[in-house]
C-alpha atoms as a PDB file:
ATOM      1  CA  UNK A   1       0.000   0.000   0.000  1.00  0.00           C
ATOM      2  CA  UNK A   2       1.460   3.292  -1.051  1.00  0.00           C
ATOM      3  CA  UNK A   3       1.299   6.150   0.948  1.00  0.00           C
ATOM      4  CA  UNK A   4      -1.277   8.913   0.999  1.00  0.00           C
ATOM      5  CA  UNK A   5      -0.154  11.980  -1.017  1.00  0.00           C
ATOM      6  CA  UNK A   6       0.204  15.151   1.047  1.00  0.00           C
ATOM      7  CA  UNK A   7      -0.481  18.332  -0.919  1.00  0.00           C
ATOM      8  CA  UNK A   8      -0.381  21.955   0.070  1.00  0.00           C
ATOM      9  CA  UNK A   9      -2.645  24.205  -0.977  1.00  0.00           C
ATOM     10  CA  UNK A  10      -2.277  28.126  -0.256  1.00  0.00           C
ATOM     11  CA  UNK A  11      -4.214  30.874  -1.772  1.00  0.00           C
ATOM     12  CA  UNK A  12      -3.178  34.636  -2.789  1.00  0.00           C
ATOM     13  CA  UNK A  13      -5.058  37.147  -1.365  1.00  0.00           C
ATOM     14  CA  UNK A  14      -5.048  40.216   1.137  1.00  0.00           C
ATOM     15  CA  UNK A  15      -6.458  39.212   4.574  1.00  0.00           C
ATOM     16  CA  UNK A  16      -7.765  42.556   5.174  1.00  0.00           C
ATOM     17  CA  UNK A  17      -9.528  42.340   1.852  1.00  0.00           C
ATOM     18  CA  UNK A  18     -11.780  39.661   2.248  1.00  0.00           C
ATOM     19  CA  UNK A  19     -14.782  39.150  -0.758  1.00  0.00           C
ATOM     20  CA  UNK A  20     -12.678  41.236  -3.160  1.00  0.00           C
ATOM     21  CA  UNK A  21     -11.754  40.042  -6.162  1.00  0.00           C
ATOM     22  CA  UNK A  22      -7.664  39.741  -5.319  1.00  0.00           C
ATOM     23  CA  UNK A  23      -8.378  37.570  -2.502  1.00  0.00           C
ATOM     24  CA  UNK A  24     -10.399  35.328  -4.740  1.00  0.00           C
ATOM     25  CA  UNK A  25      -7.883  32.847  -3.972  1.00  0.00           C
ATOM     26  CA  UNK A  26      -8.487  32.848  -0.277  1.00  0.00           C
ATOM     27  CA  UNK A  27     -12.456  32.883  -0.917  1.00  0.00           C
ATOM     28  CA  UNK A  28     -12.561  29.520  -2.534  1.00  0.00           C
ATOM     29  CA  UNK A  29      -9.933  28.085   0.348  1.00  0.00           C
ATOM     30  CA  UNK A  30     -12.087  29.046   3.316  1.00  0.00           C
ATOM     31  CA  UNK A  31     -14.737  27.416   1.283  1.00  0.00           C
ATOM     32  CA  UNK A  32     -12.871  24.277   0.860  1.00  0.00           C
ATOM     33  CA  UNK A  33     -12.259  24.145   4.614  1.00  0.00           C
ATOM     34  CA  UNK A  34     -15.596  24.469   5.201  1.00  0.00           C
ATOM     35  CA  UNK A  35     -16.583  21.738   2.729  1.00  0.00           C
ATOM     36  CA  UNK A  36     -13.962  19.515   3.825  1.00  0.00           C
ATOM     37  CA  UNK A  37     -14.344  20.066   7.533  1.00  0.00           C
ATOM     38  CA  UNK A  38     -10.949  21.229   8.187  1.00  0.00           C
ATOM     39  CA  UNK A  39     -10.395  23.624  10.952  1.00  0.00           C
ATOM     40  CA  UNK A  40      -8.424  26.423  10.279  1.00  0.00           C
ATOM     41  CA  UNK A  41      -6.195  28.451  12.802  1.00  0.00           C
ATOM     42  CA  UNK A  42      -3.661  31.273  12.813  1.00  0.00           C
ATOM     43  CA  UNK A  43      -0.024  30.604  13.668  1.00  0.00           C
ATOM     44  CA  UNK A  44       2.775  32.682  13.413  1.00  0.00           C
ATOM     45  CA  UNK A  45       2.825  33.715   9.551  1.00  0.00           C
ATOM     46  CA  UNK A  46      -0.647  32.557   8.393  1.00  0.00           C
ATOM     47  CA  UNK A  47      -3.662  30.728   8.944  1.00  0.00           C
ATOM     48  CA  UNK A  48      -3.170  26.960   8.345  1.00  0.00           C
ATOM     49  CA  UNK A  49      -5.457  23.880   8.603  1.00  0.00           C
ATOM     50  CA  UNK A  50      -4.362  19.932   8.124  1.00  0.00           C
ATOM     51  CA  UNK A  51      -6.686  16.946   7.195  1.00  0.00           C
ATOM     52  CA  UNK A  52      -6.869  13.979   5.952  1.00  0.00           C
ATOM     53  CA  UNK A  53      -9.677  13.354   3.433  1.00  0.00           C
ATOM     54  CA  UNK A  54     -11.263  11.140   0.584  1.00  0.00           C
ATOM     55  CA  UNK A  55     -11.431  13.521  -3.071  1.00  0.00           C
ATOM     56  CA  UNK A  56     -13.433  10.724  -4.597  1.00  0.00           C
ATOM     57  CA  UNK A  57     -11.873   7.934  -4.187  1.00  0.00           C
ATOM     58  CA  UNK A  58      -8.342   9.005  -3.230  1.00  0.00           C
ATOM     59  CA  UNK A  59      -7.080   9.625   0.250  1.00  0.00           C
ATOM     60  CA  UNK A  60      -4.878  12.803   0.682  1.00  0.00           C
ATOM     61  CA  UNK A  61      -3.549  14.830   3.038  1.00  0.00           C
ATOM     62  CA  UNK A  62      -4.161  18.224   2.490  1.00  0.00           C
ATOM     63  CA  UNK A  63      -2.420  21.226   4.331  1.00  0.00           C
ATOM     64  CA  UNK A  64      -4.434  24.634   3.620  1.00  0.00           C
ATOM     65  CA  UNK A  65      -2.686  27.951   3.936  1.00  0.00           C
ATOM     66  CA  UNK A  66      -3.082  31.657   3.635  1.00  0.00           C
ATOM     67  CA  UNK A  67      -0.082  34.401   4.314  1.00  0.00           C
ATOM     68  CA  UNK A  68      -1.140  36.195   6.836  1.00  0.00           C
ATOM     69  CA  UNK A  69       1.617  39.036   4.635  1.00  0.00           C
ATOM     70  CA  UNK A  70      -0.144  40.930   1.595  1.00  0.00           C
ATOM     71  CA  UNK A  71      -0.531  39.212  -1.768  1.00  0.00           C
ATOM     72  CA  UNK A  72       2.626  40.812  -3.059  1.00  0.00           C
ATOM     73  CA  UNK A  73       4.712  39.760  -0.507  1.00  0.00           C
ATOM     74  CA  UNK A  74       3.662  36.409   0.810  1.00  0.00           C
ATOM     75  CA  UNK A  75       5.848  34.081  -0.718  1.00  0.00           C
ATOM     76  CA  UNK A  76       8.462  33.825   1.968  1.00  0.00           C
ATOM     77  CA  UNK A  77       5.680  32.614   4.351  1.00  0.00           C
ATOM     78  CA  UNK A  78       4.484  30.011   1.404  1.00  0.00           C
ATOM     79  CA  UNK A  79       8.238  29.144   0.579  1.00  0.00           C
ATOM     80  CA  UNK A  80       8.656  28.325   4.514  1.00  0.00           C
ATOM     81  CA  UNK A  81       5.555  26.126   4.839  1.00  0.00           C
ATOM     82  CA  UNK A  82       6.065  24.689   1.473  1.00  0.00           C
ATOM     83  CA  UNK A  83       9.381  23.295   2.693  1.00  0.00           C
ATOM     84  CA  UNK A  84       8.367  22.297   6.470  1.00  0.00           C
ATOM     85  CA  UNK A  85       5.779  20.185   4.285  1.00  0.00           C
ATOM     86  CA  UNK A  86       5.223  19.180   0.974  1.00  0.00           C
ATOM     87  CA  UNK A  87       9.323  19.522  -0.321  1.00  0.00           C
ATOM     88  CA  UNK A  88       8.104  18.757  -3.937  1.00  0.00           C
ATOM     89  CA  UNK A  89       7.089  21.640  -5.957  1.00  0.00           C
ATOM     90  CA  UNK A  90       4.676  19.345  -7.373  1.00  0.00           C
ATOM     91  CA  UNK A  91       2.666  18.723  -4.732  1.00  0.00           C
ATOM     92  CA  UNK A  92       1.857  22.610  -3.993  1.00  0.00           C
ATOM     93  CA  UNK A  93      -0.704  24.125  -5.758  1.00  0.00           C
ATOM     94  CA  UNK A  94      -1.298  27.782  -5.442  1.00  0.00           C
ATOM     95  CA  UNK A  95      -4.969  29.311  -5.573  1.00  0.00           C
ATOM     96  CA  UNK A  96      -4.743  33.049  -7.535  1.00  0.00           C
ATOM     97  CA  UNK A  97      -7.024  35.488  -8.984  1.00  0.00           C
ATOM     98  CA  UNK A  98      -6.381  36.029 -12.970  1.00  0.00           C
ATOM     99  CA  UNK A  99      -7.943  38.709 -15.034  1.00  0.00           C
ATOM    100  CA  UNK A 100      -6.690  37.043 -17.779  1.00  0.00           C
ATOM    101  CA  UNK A 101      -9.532  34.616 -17.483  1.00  0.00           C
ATOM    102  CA  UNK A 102     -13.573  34.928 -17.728  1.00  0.00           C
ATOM    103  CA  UNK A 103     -15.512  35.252 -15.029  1.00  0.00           C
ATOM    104  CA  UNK A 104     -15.999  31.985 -13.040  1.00  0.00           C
ATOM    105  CA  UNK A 105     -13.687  30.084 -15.167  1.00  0.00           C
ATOM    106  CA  UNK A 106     -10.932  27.581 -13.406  1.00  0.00           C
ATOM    107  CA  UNK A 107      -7.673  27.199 -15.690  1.00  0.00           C
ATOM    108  CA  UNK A 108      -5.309  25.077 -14.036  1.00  0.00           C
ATOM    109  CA  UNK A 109      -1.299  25.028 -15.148  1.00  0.00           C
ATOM    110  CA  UNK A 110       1.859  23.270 -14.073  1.00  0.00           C
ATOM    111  CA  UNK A 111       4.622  25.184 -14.322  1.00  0.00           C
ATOM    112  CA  UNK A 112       5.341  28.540 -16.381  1.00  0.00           C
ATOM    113  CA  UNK A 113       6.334  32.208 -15.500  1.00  0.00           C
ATOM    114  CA  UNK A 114       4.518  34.670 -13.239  1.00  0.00           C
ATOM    115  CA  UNK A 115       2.270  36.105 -16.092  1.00  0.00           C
ATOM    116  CA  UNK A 116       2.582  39.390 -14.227  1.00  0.00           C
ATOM    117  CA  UNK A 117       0.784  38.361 -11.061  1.00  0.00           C
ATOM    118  CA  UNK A 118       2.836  39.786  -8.556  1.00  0.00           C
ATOM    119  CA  UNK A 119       1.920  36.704  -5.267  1.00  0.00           C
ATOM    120  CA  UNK A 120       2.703  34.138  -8.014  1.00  0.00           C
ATOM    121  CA  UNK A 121       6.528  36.150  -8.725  1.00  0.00           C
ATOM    122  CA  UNK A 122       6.903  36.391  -4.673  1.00  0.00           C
ATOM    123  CA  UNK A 123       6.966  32.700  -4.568  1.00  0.00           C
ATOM    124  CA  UNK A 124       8.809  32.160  -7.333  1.00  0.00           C
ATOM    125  CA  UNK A 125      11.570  34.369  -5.695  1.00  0.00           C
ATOM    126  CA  UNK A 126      11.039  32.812  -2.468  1.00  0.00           C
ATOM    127  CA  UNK A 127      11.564  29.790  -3.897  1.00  0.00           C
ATOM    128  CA  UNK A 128      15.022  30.503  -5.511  1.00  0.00           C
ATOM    129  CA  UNK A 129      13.279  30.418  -9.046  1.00  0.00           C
ATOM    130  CA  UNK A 130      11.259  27.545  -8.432  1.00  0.00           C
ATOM    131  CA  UNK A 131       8.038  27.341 -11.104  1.00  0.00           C
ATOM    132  CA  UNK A 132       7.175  23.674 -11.369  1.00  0.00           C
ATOM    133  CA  UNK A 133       4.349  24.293  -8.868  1.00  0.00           C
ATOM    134  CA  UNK A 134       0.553  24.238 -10.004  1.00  0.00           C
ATOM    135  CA  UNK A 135      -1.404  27.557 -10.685  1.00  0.00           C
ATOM    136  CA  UNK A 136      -5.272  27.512 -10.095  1.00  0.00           C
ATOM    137  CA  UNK A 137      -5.677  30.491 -12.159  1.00  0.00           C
ATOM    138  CA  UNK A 138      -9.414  31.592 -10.796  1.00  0.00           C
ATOM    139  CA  UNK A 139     -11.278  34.064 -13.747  1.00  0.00           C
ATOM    140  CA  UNK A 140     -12.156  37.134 -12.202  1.00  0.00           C
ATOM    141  CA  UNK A 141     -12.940  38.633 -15.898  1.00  0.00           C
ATOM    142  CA  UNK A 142     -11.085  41.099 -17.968  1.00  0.00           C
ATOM    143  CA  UNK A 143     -11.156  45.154 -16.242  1.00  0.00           C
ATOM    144  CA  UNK A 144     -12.195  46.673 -19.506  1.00  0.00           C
ATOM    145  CA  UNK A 145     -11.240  50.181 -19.420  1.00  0.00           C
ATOM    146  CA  UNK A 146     -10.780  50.244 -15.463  1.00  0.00           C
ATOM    147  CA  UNK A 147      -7.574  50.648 -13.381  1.00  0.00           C
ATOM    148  CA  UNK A 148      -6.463  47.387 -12.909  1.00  0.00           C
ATOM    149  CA  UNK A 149      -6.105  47.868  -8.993  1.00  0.00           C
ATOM    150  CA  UNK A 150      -9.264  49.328  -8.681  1.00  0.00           C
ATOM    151  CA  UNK A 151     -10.835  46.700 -10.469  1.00  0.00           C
ATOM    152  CA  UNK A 152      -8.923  43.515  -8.470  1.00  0.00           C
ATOM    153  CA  UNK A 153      -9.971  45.891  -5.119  1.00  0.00           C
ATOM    154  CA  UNK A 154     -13.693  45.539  -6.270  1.00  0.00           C
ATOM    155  CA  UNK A 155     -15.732  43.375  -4.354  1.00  0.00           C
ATOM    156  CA  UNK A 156     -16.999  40.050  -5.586  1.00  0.00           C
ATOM    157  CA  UNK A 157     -20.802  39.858  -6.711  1.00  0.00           C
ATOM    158  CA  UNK A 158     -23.205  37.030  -4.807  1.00  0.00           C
ATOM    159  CA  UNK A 159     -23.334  35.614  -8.158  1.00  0.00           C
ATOM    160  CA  UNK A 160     -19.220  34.977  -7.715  1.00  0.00           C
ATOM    161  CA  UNK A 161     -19.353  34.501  -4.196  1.00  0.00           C
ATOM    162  CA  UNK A 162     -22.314  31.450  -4.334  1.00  0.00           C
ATOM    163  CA  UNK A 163     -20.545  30.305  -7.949  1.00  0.00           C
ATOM    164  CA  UNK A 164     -16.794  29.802  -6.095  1.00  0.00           C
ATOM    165  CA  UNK A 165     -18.394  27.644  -2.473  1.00  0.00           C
ATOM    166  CA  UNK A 166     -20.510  25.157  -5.152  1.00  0.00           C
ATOM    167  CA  UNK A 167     -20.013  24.695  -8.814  1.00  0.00           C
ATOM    168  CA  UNK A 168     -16.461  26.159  -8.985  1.00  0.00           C
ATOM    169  CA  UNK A 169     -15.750  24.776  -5.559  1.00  0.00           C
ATOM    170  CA  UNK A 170     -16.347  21.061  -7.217  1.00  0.00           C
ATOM    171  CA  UNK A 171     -13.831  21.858 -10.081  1.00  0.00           C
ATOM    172  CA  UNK A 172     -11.350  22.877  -7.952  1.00  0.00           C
ATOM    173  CA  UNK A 173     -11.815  19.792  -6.032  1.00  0.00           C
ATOM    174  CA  UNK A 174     -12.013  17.243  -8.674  1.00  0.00           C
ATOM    175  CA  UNK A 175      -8.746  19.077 -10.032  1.00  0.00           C
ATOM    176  CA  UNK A 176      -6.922  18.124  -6.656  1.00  0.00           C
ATOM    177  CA  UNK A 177      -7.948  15.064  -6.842  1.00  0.00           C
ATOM    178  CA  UNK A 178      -6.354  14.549  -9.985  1.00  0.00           C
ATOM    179  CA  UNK A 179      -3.161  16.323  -9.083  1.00  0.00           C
ATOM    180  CA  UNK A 180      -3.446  13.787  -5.761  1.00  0.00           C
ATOM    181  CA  UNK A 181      -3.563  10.723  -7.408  1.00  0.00           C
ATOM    182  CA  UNK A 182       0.215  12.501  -9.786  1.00  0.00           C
ATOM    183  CA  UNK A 183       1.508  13.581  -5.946  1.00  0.00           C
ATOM    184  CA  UNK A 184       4.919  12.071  -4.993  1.00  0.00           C
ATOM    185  CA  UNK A 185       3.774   9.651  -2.226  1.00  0.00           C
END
């Protein structure tokens, strides 16, 4: 019997900032915890929660974090739990907002350069140049003609909000679960 996978999962966002569209990434992880029963509590650098769970048919062992540092600047507190952990770049995956995507879509991508999201370069840095990690890139929809930080400070609707803890909470699970079953054991 192989062992069971153990995969870290931390999300971009801005504490402060909750239900805006830069901490989309920390929306949809509070509403995994919540779906997956895993109690969350702060430590030092962030807010962290451990289980072990079933994703189908698949037991893993998830670790949940968010930095308790702004977007920008969290990697050093993802670098430091990524290596008290998981160790394998391929079993992190990293929850982030992306205007480059529609609205409530889910693009998921191994690997690759910081496309200009500044939390995604932060943890590249922090991890000495490290990019072989997965990217949940969560659509938060193009700004049209607006500022780009005004438009990633803008709150999500209820329509994103309700979208994010159900449908797009099951395709970010089902795409764990297949990244779980890949996972150095």
């Amino acid at each position: 019997m192989s062992a069971t996978p153990q995969i870290l999962v931390a999300a971009l966002g801005n504490l402060p900032m909750p239900l805006t569209r830069h901490s989309l990434g920390q929306y949809v992880l509070d509403a995994l915890a919540l779906r997956l029963g895993i109690r969350m509590s702060s430590e030092r650098k962030g807010i962290v929660g451990r289980g072990n769970v079933i994703l189908g048919d698949t037991p893993v062992s998830l670790i949940l974090y968010k930095s308790k540092s702004f977007m920008n600047v969290s990697g050093p507190s993802i670098a430091e739990i990524y290596r008290t952990s998981v160790k394998s770049p391929n079993a992190m995956l990293v929850l982030q907002d992306s205007m480059s995507h529609k609205v409530e879509q889910l693009s998921v991508k191994l690997g690759g350069s910081a496309n200009g999201h500044n939390g995604v370069r932060s943890i590249i840095s922090a991890l000495g140049g490290e990019q072989g990690f997965y990217r949940f890139r969560l659509g938060i929809g193009d700004r049209g003609g607006t500022d780009a930080a005004n438009f990633v400070m803008g709150r999500l609707t209820p329509h994103e909000r309700e979208f994010w803890t159900e449908e797009g909470l099951d395709r970010v699970l089902d795409e764990i679960e297949a990244i779980s079953r890949k996972a150095p054991r």
